[in-house]
PDB file of N, CA and C in Angstrom:
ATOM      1  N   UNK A   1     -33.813  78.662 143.721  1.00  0.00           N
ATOM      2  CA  UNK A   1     -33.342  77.300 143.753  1.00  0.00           C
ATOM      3  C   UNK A   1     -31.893  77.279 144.228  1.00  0.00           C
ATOM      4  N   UNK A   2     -31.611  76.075 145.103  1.00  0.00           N
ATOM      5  CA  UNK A   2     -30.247  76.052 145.395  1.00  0.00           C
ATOM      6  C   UNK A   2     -30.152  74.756 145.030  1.00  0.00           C
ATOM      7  N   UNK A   3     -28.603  74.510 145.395  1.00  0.00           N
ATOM      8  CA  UNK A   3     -28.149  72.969 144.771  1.00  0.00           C
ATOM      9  C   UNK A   3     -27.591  72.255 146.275  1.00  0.00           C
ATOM     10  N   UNK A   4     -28.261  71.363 146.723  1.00  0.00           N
ATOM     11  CA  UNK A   4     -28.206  70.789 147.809  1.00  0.00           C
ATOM     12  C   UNK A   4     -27.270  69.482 147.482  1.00  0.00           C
ATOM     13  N   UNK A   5     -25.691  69.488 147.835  1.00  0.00           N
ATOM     14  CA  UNK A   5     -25.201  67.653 147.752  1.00  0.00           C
ATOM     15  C   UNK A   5     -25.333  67.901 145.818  1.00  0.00           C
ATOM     16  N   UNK A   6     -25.339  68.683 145.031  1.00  0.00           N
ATOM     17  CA  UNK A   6     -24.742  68.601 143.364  1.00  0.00           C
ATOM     18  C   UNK A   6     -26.506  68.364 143.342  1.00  0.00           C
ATOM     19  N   UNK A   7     -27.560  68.569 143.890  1.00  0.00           N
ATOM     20  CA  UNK A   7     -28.896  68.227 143.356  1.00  0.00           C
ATOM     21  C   UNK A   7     -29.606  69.214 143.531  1.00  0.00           C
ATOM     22  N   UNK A   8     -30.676  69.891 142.468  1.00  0.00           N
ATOM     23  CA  UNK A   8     -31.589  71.163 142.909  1.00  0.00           C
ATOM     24  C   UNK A   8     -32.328  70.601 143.653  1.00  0.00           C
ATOM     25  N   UNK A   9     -32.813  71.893 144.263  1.00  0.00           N
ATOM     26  CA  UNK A   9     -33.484  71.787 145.506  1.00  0.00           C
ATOM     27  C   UNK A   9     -34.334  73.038 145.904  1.00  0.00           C
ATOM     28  N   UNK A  10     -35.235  73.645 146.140  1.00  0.00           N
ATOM     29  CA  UNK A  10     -36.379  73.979 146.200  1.00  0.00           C
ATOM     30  C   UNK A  10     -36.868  74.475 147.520  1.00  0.00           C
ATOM     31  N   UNK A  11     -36.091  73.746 148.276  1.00  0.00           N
ATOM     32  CA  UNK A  11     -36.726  74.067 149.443  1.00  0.00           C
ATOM     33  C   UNK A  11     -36.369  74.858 150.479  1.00  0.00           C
ATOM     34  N   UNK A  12     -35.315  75.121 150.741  1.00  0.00           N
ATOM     35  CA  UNK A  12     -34.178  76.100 151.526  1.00  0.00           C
ATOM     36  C   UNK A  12     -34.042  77.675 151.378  1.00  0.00           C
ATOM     37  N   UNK A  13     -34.565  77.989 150.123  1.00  0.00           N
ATOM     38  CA  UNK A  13     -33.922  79.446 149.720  1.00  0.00           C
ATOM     39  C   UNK A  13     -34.545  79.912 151.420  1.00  0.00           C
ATOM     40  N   UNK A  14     -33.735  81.160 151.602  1.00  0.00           N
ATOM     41  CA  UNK A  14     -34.140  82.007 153.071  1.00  0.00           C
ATOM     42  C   UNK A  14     -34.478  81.022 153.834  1.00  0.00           C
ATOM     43  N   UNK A  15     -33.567  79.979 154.247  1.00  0.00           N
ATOM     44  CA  UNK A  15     -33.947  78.673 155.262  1.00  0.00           C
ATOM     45  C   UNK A  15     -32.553  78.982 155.907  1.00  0.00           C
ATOM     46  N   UNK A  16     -32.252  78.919 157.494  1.00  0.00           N
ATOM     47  CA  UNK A  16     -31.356  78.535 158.239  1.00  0.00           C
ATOM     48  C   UNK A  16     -30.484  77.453 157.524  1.00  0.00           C
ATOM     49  N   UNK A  17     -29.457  77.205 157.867  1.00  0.00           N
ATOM     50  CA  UNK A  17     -28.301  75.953 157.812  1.00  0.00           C
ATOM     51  C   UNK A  17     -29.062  75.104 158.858  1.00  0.00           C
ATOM     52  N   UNK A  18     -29.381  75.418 159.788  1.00  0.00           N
ATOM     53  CA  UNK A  18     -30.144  74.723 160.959  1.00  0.00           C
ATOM     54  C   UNK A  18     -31.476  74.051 160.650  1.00  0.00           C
ATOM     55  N   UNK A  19     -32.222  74.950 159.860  1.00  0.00           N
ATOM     56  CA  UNK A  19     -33.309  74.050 159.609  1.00  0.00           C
ATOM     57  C   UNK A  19     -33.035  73.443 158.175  1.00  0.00           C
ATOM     58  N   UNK A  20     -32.237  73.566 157.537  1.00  0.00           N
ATOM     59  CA  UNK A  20     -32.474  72.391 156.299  1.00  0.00           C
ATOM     60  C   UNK A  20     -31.331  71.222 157.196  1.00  0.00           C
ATOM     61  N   UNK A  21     -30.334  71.468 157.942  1.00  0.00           N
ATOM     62  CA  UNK A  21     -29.869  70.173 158.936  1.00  0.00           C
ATOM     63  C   UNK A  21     -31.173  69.068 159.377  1.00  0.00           C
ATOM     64  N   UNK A  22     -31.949  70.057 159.670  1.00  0.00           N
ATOM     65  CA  UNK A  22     -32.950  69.522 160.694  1.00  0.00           C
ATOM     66  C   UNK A  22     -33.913  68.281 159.651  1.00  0.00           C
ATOM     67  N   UNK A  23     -34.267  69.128 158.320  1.00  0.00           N
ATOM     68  CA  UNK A  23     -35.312  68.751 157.699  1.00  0.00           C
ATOM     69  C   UNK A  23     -34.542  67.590 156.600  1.00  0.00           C
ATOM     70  N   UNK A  24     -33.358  67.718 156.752  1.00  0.00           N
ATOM     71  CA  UNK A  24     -32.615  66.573 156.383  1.00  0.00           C
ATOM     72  C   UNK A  24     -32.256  65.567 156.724  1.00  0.00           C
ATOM     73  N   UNK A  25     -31.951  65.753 158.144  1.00  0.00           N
ATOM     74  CA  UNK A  25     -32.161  64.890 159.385  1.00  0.00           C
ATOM     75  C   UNK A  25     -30.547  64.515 159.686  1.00  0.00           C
ATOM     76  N   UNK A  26     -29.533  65.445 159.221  1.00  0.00           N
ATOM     77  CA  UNK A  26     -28.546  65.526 159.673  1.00  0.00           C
ATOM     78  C   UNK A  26     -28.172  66.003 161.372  1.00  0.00           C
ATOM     79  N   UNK A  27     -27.681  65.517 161.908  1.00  0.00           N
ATOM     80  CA  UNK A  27     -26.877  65.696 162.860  1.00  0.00           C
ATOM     81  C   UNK A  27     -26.068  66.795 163.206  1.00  0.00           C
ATOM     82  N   UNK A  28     -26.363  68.318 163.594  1.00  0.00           N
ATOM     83  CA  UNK A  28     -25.210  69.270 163.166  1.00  0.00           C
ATOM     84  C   UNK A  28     -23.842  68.914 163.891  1.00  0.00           C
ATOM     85  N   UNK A  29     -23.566  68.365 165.084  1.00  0.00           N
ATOM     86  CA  UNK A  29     -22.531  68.097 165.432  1.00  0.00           C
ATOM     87  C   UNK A  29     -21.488  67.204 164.973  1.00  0.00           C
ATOM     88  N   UNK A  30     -22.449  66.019 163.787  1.00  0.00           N
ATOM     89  CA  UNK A  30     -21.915  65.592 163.282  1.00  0.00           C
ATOM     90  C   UNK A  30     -21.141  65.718 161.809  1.00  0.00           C
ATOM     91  N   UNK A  31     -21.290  67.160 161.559  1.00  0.00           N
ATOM     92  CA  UNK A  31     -21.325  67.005 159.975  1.00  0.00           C
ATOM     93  C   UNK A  31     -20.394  68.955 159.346  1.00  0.00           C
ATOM     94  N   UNK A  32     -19.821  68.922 158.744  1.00  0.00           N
ATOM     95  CA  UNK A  32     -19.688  70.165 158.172  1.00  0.00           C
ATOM     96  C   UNK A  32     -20.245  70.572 157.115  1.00  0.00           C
ATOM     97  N   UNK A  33     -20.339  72.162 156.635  1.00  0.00           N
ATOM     98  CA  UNK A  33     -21.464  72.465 155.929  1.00  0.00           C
ATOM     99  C   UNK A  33     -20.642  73.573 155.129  1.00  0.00           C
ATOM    100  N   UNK A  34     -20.510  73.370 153.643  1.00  0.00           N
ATOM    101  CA  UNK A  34     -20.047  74.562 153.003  1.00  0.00           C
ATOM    102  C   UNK A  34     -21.159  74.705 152.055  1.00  0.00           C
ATOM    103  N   UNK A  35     -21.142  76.347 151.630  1.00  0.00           N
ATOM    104  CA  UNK A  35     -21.719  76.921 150.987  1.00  0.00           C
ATOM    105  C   UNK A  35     -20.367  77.925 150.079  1.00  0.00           C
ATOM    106  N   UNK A  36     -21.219  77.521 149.034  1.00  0.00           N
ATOM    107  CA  UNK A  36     -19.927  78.019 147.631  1.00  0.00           C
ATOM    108  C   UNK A  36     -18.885  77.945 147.923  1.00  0.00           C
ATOM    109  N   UNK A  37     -18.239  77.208 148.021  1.00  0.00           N
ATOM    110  CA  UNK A  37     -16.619  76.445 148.800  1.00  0.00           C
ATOM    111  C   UNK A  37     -16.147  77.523 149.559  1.00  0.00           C
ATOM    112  N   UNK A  38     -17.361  77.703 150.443  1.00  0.00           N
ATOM    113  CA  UNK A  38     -16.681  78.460 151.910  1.00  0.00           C
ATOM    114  C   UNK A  38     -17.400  77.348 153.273  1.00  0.00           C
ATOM    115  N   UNK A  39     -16.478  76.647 154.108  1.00  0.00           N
ATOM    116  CA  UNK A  39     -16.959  76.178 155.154  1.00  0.00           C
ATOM    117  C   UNK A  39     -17.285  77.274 156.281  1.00  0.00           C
ATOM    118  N   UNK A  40     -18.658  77.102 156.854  1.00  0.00           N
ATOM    119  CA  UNK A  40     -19.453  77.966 157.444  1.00  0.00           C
ATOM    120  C   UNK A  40     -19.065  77.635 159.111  1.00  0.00           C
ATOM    121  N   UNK A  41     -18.874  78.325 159.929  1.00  0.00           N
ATOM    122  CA  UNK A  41     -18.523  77.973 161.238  1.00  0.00           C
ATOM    123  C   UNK A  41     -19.782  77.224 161.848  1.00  0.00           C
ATOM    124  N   UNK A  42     -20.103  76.506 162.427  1.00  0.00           N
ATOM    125  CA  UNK A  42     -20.741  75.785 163.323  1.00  0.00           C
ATOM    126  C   UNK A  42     -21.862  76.789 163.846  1.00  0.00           C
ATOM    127  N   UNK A  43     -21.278  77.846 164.790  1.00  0.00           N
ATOM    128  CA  UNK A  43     -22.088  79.140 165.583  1.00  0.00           C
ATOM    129  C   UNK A  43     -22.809  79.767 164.452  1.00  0.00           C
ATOM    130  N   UNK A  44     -22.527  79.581 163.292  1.00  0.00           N
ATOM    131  CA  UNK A  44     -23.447  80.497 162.079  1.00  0.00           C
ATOM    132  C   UNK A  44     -24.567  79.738 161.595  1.00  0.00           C
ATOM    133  N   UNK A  45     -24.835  78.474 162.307  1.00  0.00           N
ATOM    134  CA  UNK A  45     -26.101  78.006 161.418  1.00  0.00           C
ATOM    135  C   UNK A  45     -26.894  78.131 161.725  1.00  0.00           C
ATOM    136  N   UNK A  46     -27.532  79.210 163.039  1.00  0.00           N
ATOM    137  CA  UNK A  46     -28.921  79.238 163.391  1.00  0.00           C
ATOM    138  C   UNK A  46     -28.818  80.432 162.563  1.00  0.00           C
ATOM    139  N   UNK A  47     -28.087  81.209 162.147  1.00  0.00           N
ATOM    140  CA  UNK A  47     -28.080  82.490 161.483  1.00  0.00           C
ATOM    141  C   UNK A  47     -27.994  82.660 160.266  1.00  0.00           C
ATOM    142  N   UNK A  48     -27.182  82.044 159.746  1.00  0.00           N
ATOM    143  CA  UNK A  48     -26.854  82.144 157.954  1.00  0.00           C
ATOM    144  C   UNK A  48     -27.941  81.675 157.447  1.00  0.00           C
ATOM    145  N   UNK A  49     -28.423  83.142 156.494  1.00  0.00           N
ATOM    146  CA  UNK A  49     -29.379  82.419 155.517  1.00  0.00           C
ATOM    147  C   UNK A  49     -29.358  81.874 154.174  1.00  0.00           C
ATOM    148  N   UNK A  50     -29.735  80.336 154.047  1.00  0.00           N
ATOM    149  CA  UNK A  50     -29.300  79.905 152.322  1.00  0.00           C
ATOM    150  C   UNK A  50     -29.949  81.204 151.482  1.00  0.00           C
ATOM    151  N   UNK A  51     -29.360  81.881 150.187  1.00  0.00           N
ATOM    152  CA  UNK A  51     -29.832  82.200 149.440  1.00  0.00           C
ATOM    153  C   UNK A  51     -30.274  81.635 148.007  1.00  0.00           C
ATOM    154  N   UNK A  52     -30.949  82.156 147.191  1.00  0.00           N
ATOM    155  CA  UNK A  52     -31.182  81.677 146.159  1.00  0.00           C
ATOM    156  C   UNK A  52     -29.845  81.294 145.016  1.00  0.00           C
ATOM    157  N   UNK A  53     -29.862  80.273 144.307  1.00  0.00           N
ATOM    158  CA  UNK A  53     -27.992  80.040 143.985  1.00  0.00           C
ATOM    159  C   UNK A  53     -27.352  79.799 144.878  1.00  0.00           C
ATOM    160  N   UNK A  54     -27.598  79.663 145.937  1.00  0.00           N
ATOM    161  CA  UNK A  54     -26.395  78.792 146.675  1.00  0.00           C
ATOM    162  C   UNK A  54     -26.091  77.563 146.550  1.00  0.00           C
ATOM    163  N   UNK A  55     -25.082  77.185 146.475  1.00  0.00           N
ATOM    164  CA  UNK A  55     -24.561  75.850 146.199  1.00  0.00           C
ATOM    165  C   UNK A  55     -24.018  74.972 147.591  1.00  0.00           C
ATOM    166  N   UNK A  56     -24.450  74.262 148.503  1.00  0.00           N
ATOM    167  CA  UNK A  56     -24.736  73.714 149.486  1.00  0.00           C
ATOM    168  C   UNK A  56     -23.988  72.135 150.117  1.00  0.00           C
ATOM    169  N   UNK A  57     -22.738  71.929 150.244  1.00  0.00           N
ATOM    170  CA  UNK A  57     -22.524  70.888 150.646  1.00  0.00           C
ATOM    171  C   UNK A  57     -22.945  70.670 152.250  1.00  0.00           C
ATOM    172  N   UNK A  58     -22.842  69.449 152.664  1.00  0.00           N
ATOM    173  CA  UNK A  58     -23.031  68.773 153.592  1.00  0.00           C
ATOM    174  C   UNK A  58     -21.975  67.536 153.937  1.00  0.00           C
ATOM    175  N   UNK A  59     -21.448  67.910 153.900  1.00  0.00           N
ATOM    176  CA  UNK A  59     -20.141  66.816 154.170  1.00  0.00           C
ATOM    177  C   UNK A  59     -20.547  65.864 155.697  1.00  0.00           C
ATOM    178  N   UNK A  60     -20.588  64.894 155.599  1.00  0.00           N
ATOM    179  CA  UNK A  60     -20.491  64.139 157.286  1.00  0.00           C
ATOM    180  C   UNK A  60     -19.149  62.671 157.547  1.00  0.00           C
ATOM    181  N   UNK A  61     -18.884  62.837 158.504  1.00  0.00           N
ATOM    182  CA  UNK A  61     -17.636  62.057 158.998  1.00  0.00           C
ATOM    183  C   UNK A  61     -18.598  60.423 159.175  1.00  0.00           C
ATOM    184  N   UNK A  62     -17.577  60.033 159.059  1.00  0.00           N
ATOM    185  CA  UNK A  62     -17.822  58.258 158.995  1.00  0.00           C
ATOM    186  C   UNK A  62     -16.813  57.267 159.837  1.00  0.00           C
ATOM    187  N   UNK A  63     -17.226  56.903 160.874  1.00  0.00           N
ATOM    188  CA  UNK A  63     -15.624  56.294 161.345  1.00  0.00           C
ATOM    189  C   UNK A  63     -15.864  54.767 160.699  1.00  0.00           C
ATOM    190  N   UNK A  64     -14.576  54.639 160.999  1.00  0.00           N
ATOM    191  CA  UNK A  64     -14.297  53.217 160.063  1.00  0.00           C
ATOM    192  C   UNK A  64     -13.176  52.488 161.121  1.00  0.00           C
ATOM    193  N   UNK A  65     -13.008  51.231 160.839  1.00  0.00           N
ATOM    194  CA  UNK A  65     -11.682  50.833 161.171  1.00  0.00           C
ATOM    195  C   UNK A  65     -11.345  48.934 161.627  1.00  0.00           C
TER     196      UNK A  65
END
């Protein structure tokens, strides 16, 4: 189990950053992605695999004005 956004989650363990983007329906260009308060470079999300206990933000930008 990992904690996706402060919520368990089930579905990711050994999942890309890329495919839980995908299956979330995030935007990767739009959005940054830390795992255990380390922000993950962009080029690492077809590669990094979530593990089990990982703790998973998804941060995304919002313009306003």
């Amino acid at each position: 189990m990992i904690y996706l956004n402060g919520e368990k989650n089930n579905n990711y363990n050994n999942s890309t950053i890329s495919n839980m983007l995908k299956e979330e329906n995030y935007e990767s260009l739009k959005v940054v992605v830390e795992i255990n308060e380390e922000i993950i470079p962009r080029d690492g999300f077809d590669t990094y695999l979530i593990k089990d206990g990982d703790t998973v933000e998804v941060l995304s930008f919002v313009g306003g004005g």
